[in-house]
C-alpha atoms as a PDB file:
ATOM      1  CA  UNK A   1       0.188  15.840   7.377  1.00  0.00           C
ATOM      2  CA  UNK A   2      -1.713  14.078   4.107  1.00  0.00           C
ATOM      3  CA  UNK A   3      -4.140  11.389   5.090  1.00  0.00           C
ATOM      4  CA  UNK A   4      -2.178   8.187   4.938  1.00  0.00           C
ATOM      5  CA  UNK A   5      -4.009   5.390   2.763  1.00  0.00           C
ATOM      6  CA  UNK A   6      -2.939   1.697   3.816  1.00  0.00           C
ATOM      7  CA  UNK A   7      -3.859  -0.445   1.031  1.00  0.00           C
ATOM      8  CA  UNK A   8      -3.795  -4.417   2.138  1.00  0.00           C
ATOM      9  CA  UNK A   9      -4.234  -7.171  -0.431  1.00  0.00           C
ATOM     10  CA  UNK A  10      -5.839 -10.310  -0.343  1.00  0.00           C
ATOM     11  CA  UNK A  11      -6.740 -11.251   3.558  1.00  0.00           C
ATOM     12  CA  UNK A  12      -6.049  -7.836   4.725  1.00  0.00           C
ATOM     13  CA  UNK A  13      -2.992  -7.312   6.803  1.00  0.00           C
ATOM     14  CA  UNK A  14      -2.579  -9.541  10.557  1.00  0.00           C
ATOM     15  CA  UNK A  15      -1.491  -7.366  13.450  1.00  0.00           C
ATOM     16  CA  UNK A  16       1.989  -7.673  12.758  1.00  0.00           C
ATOM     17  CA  UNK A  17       1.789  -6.405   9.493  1.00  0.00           C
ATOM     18  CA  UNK A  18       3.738  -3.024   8.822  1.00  0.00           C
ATOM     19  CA  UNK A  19       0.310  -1.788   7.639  1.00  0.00           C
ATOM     20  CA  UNK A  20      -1.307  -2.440  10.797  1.00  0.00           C
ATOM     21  CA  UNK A  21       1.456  -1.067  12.985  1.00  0.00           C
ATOM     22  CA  UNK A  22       1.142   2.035  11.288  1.00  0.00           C
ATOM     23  CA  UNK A  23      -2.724   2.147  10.863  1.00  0.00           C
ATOM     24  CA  UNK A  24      -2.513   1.639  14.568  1.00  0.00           C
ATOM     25  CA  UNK A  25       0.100   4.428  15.256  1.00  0.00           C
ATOM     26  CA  UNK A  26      -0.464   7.178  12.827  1.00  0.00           C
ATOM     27  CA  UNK A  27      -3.962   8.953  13.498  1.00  0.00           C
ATOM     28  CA  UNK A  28      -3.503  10.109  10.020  1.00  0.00           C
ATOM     29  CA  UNK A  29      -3.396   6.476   8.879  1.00  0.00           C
ATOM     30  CA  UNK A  30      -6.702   4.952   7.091  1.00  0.00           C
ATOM     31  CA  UNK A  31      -7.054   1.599   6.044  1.00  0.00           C
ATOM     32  CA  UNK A  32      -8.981   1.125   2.952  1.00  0.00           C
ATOM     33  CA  UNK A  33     -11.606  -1.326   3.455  1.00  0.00           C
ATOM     34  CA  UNK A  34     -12.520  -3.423   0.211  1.00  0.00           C
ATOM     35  CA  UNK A  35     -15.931  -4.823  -0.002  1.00  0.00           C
ATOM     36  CA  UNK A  36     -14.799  -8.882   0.614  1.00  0.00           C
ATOM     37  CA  UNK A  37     -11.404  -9.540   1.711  1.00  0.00           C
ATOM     38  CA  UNK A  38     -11.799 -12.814   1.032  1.00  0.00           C
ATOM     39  CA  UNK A  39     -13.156 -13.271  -2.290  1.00  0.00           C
ATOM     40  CA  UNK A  40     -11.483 -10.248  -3.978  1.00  0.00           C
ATOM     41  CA  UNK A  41     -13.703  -8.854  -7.306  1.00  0.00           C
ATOM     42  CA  UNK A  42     -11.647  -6.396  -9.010  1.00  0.00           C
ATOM     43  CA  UNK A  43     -14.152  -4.054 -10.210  1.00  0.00           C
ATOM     44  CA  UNK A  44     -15.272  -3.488  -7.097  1.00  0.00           C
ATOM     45  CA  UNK A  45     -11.680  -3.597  -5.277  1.00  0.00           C
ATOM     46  CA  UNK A  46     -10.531  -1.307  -8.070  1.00  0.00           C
ATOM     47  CA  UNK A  47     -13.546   0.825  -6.981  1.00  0.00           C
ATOM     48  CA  UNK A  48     -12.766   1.307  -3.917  1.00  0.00           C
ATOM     49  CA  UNK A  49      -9.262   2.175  -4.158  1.00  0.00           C
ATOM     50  CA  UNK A  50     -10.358   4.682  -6.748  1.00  0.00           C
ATOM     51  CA  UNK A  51     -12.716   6.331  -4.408  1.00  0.00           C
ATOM     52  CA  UNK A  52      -9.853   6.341  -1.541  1.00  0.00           C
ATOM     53  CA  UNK A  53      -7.200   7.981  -4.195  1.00  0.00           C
ATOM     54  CA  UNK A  54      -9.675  10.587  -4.940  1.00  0.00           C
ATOM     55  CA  UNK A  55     -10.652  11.636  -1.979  1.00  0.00           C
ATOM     56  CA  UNK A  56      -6.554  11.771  -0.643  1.00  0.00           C
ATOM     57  CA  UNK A  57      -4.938  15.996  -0.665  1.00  0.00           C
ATOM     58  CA  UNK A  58      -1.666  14.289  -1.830  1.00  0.00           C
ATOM     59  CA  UNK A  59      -0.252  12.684  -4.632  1.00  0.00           C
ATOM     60  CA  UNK A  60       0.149   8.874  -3.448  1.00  0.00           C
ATOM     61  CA  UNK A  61       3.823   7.012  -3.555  1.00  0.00           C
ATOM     62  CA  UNK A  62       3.340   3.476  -4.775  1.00  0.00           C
ATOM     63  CA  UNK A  63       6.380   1.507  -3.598  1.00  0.00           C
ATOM     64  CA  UNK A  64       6.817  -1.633  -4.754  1.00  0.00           C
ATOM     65  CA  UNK A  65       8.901  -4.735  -4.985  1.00  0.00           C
ATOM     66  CA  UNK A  66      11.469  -5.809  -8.112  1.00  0.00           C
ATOM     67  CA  UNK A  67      10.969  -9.542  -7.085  1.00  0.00           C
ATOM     68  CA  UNK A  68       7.114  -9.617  -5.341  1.00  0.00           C
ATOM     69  CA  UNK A  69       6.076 -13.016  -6.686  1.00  0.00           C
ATOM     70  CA  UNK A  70       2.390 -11.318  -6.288  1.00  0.00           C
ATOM     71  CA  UNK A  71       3.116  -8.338  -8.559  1.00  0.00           C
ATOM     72  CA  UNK A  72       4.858  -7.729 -11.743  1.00  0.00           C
ATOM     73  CA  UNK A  73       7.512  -4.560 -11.384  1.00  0.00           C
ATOM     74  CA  UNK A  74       5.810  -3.339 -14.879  1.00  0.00           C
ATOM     75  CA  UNK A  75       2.382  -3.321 -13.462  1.00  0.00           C
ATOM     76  CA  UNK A  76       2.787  -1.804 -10.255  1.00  0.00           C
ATOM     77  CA  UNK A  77       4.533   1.219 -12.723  1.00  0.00           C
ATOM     78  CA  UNK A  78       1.727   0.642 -14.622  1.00  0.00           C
ATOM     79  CA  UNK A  79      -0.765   1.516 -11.897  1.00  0.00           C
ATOM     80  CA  UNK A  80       1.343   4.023  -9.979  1.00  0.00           C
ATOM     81  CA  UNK A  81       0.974   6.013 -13.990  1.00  0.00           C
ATOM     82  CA  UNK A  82      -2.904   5.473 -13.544  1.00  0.00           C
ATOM     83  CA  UNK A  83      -2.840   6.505 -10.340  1.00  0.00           C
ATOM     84  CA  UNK A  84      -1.106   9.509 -10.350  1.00  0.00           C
ATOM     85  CA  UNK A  85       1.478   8.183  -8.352  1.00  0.00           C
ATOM     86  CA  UNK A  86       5.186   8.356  -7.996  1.00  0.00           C
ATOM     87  CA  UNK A  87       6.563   4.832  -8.378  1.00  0.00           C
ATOM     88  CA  UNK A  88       9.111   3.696  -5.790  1.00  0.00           C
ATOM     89  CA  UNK A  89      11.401   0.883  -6.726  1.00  0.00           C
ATOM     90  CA  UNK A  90      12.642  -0.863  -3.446  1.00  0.00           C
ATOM     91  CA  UNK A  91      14.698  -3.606  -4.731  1.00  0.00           C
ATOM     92  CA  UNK A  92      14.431  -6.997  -4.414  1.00  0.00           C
ATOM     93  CA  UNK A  93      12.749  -7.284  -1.415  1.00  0.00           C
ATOM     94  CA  UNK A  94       9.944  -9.851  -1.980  1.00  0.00           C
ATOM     95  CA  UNK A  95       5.992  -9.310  -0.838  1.00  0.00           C
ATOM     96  CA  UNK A  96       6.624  -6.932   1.424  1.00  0.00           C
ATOM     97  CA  UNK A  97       4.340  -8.236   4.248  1.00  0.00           C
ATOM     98  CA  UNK A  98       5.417  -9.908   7.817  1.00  0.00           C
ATOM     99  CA  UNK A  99       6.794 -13.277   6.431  1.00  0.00           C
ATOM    100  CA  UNK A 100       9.632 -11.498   4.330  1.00  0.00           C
ATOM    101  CA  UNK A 101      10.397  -9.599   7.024  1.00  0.00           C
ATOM    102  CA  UNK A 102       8.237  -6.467   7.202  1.00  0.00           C
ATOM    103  CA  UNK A 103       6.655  -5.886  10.152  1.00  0.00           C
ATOM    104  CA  UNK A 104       8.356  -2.967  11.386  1.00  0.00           C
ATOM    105  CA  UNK A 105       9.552  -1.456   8.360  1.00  0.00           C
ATOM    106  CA  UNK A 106      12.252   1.089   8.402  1.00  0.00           C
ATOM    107  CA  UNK A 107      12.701   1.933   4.760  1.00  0.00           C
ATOM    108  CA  UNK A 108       8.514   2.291   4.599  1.00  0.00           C
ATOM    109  CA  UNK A 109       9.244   4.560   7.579  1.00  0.00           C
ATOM    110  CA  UNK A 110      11.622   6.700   5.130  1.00  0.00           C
ATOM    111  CA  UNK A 111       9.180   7.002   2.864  1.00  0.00           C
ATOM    112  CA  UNK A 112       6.478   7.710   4.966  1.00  0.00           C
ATOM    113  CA  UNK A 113       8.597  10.799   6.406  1.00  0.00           C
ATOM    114  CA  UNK A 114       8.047  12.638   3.291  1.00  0.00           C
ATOM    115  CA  UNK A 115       4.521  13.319   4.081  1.00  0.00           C
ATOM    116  CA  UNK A 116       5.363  15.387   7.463  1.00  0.00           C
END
């Protein structure tokens, strides 16, 4: 299986978090650590996540929200393009972390599959 990159935002992800359920149940999983969680910098967060994507065997799936008040559906297209990515479109689903829902997270599960 591809190395799995989980990719928290601002604060990192609690223990709940889908990202930390799978960091902490996939031995492929690897967070990607960003140089101040608190006080984000994007050149250096953008860095970082540059570095990670380049040193990944797949191509990355970015899968992303239609109503994330954090993240415009146009730029997270935008980025999966830079990336390299394919762009998933899950709907209106909000900020997919543990308050709306996501801690266990079936349909990232689904995704996720296509790696094995």
């Amino acid at each position: 299986m591809a190395a799995i990159l989980i990719v928290p935002g601002y604060q990192n992800s609690g223990p709940g978090h889908w990202q930390s359920l799978w960091e902490g149940s996939l031995r492929e999983a690897k967070r990607v650590e960003m140089p101040n969680w608190d006080f984000p910098h994007k050149v250096d967060w953008v860095e970082a996540l540059d570095e990670a994507i380049a040193d990944g065997v797949a191509p990355p799936i970015l899968a992303a929200s239609a109503d994330d008040p954090h993240m415009d559906p146009s730029r997270a297209r935008a980025l999966a393009a830079d990336w390299g990515a394919r762009f998933v479109d899950l709907g209106p689903c909000g900020h997919l972390n543990l308050a709306s829902g996501h801690g266990p997270w079936p349909r990232g599960e689904a995704l996720l599959s296509e790696f094995r």
